[in-house]
Protein backbone atom coordinates (compact mmCIF):
# COMPACT_ATOMS: atom_id res chain seq x y z
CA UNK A 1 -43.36 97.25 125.87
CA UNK A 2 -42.11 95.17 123.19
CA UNK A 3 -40.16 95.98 120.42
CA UNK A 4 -40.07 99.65 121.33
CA UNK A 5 -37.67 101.36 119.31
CA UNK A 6 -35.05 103.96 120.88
CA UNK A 7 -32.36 105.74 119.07
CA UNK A 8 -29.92 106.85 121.01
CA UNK A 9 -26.97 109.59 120.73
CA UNK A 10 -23.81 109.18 122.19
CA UNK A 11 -21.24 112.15 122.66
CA UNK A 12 -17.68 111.40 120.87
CA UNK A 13 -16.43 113.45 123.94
CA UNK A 14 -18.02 110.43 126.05
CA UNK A 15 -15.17 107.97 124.80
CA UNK A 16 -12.52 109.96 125.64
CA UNK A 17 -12.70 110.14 129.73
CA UNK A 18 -9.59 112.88 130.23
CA UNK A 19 -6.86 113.86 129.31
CA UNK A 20 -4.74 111.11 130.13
CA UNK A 21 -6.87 108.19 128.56
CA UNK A 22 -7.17 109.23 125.03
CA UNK A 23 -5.37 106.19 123.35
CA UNK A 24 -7.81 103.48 121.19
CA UNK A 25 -7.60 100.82 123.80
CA UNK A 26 -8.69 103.72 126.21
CA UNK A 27 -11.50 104.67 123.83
CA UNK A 28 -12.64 101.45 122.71
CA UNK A 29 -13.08 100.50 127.21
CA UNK A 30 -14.83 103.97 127.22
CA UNK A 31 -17.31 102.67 124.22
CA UNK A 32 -17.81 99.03 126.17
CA UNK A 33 -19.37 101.09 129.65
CA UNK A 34 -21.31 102.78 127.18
CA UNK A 35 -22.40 99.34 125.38
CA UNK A 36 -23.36 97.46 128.70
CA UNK A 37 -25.84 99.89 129.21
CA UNK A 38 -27.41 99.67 125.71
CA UNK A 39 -27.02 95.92 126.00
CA UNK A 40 -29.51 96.18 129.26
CA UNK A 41 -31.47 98.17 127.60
CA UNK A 42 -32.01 95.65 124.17
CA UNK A 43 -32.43 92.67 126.72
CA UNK A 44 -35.30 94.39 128.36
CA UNK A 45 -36.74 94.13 124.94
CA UNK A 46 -35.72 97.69 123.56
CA UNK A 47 -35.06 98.12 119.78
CA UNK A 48 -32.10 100.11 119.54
CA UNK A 49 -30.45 102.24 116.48
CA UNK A 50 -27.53 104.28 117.72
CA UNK A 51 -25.73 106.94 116.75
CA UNK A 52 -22.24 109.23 117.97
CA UNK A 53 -19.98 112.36 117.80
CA UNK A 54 -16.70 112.11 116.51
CA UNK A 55 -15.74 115.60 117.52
CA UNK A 56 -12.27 115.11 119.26
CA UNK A 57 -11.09 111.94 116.77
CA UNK A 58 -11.69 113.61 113.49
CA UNK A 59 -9.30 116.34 115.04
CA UNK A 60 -6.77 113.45 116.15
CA UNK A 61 -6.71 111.76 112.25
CA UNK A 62 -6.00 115.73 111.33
CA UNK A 63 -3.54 116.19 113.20
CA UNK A 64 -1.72 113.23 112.18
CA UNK A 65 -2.18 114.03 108.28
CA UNK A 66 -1.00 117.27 108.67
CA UNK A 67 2.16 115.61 111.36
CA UNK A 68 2.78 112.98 107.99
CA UNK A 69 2.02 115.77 105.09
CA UNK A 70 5.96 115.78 104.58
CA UNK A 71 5.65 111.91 103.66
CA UNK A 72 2.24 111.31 102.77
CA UNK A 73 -1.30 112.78 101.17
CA UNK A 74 -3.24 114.45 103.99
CA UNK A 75 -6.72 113.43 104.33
CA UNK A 76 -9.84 115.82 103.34
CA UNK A 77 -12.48 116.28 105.91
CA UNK A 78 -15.42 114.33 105.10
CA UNK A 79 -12.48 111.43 104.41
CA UNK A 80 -11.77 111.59 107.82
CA UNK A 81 -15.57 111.58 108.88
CA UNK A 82 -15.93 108.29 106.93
CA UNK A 83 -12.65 107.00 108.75
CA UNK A 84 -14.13 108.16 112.38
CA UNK A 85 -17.39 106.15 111.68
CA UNK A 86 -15.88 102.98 110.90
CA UNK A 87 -13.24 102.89 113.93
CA UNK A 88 -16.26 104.14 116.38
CA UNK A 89 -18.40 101.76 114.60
CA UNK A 90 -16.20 98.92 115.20
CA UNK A 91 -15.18 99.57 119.31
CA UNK A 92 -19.30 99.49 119.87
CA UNK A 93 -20.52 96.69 117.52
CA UNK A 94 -17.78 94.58 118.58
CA UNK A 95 -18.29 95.55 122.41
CA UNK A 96 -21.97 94.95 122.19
CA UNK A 97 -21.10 91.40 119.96
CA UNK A 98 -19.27 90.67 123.29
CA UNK A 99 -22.24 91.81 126.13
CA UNK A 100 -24.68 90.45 123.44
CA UNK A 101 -22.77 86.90 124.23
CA UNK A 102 -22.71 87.85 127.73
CA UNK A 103 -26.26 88.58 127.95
CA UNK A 104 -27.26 85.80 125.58
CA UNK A 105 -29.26 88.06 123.74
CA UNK A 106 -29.82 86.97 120.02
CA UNK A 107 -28.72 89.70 118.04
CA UNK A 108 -26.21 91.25 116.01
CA UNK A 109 -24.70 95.36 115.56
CA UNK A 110 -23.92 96.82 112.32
CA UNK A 111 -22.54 100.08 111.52
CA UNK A 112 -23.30 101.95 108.28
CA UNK A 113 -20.94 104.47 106.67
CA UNK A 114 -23.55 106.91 106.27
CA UNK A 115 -23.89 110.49 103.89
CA UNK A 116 -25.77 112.99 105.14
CA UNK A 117 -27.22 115.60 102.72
CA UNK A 118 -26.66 119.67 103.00
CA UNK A 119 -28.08 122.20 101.52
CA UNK A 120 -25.25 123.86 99.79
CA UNK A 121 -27.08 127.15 100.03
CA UNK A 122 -27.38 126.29 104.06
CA UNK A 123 -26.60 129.53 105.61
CA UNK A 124 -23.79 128.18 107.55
CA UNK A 125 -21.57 128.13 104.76
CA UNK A 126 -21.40 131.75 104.66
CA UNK A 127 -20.22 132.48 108.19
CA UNK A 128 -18.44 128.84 108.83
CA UNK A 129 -18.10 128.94 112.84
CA UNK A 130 -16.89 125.46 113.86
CA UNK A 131 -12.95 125.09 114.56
CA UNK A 132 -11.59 121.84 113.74
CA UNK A 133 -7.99 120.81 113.89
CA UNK A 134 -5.23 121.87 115.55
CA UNK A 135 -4.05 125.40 116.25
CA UNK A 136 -1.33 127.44 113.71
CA UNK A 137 0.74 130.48 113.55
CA UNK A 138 -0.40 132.92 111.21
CA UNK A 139 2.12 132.16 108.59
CA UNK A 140 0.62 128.88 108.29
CA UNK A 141 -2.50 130.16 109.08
CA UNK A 142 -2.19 132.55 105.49
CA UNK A 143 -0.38 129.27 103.66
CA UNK A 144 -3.91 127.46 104.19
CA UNK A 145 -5.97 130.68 103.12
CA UNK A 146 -4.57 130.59 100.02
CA UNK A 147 -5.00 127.26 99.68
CA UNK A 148 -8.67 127.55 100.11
CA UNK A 149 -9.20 126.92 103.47
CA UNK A 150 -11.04 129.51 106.22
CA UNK A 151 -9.09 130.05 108.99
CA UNK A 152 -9.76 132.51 112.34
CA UNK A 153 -7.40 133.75 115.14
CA UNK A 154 -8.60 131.68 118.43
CA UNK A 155 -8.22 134.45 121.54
CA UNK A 156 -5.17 134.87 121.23
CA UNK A 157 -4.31 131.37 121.15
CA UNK A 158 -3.15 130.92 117.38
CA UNK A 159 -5.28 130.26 113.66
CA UNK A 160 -7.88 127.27 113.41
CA UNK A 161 -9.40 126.09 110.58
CA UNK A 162 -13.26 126.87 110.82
CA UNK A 163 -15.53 125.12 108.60
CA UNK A 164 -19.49 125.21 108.36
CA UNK A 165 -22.16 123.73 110.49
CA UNK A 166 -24.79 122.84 108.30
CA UNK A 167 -28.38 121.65 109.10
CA UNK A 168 -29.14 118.27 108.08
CA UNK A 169 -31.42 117.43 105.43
CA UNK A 170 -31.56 114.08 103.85
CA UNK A 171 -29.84 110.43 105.46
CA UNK A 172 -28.76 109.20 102.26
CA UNK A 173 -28.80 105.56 103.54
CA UNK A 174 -32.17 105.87 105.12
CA UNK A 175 -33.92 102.40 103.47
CA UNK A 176 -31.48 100.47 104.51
CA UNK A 177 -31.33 101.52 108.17
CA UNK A 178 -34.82 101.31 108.29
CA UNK A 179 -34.45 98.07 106.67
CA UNK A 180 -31.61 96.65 109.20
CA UNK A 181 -33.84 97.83 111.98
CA UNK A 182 -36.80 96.00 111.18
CA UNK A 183 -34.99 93.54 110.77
CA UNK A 184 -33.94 93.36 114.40
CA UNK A 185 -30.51 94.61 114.05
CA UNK A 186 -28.65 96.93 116.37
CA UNK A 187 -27.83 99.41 113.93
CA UNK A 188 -24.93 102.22 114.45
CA UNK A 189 -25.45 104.99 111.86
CA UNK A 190 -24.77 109.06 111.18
CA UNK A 191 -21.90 108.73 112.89
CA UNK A 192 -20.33 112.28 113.88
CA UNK A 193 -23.49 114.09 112.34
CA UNK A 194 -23.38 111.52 109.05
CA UNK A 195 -20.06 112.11 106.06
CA UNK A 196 -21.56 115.56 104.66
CA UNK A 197 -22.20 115.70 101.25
CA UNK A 198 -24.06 117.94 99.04
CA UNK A 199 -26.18 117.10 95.27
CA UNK A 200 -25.43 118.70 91.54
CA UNK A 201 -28.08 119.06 89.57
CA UNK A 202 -28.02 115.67 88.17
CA UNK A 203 -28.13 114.51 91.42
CA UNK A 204 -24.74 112.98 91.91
CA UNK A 205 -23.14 113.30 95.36
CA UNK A 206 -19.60 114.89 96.27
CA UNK A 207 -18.28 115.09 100.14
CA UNK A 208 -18.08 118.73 101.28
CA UNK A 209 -15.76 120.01 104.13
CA UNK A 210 -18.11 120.51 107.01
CA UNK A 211 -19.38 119.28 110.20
CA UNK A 212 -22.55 118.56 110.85
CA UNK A 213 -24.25 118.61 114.58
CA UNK A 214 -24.48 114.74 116.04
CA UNK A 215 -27.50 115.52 118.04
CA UNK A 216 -29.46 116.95 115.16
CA UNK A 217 -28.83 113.91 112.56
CA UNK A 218 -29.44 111.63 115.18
CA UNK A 219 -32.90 113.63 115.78
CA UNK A 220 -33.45 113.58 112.15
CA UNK A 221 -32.94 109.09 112.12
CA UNK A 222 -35.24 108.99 115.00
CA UNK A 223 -37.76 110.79 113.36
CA UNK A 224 -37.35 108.91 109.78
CA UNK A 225 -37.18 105.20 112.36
CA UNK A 226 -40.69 106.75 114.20
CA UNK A 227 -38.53 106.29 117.52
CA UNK A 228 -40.61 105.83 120.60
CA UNK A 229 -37.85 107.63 122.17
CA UNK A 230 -35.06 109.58 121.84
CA UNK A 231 -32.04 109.31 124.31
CA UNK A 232 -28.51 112.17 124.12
CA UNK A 233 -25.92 110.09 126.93
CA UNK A 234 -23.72 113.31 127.35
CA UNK A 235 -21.73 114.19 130.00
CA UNK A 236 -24.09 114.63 132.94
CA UNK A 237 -27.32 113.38 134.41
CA UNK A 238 -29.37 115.77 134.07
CA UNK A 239 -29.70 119.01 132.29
CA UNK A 240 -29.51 122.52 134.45
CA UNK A 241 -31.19 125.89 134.42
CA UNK A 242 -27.75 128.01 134.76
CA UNK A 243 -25.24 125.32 134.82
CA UNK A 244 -22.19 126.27 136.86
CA UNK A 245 -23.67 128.73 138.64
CA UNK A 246 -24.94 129.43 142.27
CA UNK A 247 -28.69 129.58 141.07
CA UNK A 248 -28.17 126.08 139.39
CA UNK A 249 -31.37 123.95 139.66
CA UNK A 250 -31.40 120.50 137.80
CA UNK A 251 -34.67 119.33 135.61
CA UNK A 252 -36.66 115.94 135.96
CA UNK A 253 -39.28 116.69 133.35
CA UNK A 254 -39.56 119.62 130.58
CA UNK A 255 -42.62 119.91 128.23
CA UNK A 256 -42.03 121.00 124.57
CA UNK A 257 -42.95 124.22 125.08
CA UNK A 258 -40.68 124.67 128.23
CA UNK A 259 -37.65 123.57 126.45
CA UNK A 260 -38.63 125.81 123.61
CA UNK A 261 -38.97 129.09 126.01
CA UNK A 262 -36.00 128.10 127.77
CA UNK A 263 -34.39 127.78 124.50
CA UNK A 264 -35.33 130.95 123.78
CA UNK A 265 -33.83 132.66 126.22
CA UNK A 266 -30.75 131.46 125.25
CA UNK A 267 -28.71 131.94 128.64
CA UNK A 268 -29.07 128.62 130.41
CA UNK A 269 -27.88 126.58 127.86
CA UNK A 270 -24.24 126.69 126.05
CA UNK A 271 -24.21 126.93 122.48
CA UNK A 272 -21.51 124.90 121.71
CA UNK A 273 -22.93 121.95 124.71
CA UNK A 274 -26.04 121.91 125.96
CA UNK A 275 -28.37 124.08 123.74
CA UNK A 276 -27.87 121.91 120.07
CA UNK A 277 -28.74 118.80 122.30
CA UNK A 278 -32.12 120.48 123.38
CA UNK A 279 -32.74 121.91 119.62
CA UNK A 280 -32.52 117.96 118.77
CA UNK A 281 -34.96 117.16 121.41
CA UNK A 282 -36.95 119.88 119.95
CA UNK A 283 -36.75 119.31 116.02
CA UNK A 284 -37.94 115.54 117.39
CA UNK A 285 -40.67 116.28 119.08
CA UNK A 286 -41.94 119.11 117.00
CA UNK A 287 -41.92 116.60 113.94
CA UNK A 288 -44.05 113.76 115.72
CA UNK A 289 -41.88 112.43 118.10
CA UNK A 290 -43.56 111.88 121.78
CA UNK A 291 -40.34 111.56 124.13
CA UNK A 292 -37.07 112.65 124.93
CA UNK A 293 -34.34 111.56 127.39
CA UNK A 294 -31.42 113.35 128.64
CA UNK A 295 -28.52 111.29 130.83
CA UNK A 296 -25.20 110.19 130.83
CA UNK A 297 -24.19 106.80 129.78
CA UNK A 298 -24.18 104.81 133.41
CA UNK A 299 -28.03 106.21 133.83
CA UNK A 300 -29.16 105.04 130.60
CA UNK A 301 -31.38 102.55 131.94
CA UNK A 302 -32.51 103.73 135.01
CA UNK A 303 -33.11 106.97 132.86
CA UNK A 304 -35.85 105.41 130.74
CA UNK A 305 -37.10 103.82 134.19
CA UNK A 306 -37.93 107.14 135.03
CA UNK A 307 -35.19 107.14 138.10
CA UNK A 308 -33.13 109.72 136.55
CA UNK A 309 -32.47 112.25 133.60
CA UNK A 310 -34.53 114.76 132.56
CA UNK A 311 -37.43 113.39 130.25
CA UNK A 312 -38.81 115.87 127.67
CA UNK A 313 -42.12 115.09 126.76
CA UNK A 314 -44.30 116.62 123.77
């Protein structure tokens, strides 16, 4: 059981427990209940790279440049991806310094600012689908057009910015993760889906407006790390064939091809929720990977116990 590596994904929407606890000290107590659990994890002798969403706080550092444009420069997109990883970052490595202590375990967290390469010929950037930022009239709406951006009307509910959801091809970073980890360090990397960034022909990089899925580039580092397992914490315990509804039955164990078929059907999973988090586990698997574990954060451990979850298995 030693040194057994597990990367594990955890939901931006996870710090953020409702409505009325959305400050920093609120997200940074949200982050520690999430640490514990890793911390338990590590001391059982677990080798641990993480990585998280940053859905809902890129779109609170948006709306605050566009609150300030009247006084200050607003901030481009992949600026405030960079910004999101190093405040996320921070609330978990210095939450697990502080269980680490607790725990007297002998180790330290790190987070890398990490790129993430796109194909700029991804088809996502021709239909971009993921609203970001807050909502606009349509005058606005038109002012931003013309100033380059893509905007849609939301049901009836005003303009959003959309941008693209590109696939993720290439963790720019990816020797020196590997080389942290080895090294025994708890390492927090491609935060919010990794800073998206796209090559010219020389090579060079450049940060591109666009979002790119947590759960895939944190599939994508578990496959580079050869994880022994692969963990989403998300928002419940276990995944559901039809969620919500009166037929709702909750899984313990899928195979590969089960979650593929399932998948597939596309009806029991929600596009924007459930189904990229099973395409991870999927992408993992299909490229070598042997196991997969779906829980929230407080079942983390009793998860990989095999108490709870549902396990995905190739």
């Amino acid at each position: 059981m030693a040194n057994k590596l597990a990367v594990i994904a955890i939901g931006g929407n996870s710090l953020i427990k409702d409505e009325a606890h959305k400050t920093v000290p609120d997200q940074y107590q949200a982050a520690g209940e999430t640490a514990e659990h890793i911390a338990h994890l590590i001391k059982q002798g677990w080798t641990v790279a993480i990585g998280h969403g940053n859905g809902p706080q890129v779109g609170f550092i948006l709306r605050r440049s566009e609150l300030a444009s009247h006084e200050l420069h607003e901030v481009p997109l992949d600026v405030c991806g960079a910004d999101s990883q190093g405040a996320i970052g921070y609330a978990l490595q210095q939450n697990l310094y502080n269980y680490f202590r607790r725990l007297e375990i002998n180790k330290q967290a790190v987070t890398v600012v990490t790129q993430v390469e796109v194909d700029p010929n991804d088809p996502a950037f021709q239909n971009p689908s993921k609203p970001i930022g807050s909502f606009m009239d349509q005058a606005k709406a038109m002012r931003r057009k013309e100033e380059g951006w893509q905007v849609v009307e939301d049901a009836g509910r005003g303009w959003r910015r959309v941008v693209a959801s590109p696939k993720p091809v290439r963790i720019v970073e990816e020797q020196i993760i590997k080389d942290l980890v080895a090294a025994g360090v708890v390492t927090i990397a491609v935060g919010g889906g990794g800073i998206p960034v796209v090559a010219d022909a020389e090579g060079n990089l450049r940060g591109i407006a666009a979002v790119i899925d947590k759960d895939l580039a944190a599939s994508l580092l578990a496959t580079l790390l050869e994880a022994d397992l692969f963990i989403i914490s998300t928002g419940v315990e276990k995944v559901a064939l039809n969620y919500g509804r009166p037929n709702q039955a909750w899984l313990d164990r899928l195979s590969l091809a089960q979650a593929k078929a399932y998948l597939a059907e596309g009806s029991h999973f929600a596009k924007g929720s459930m189904a990229p988090k099973i395409q991870a586990v999927v992408d993992f698997l299909e490229r070598g990977g042997q196991e997969a574990i779906i829980t929230n954060p407080e079942n983390i451990e009793r998860a990989v116990a095999g108490e709870t979850g549902t396990r995905i298995v190739r």
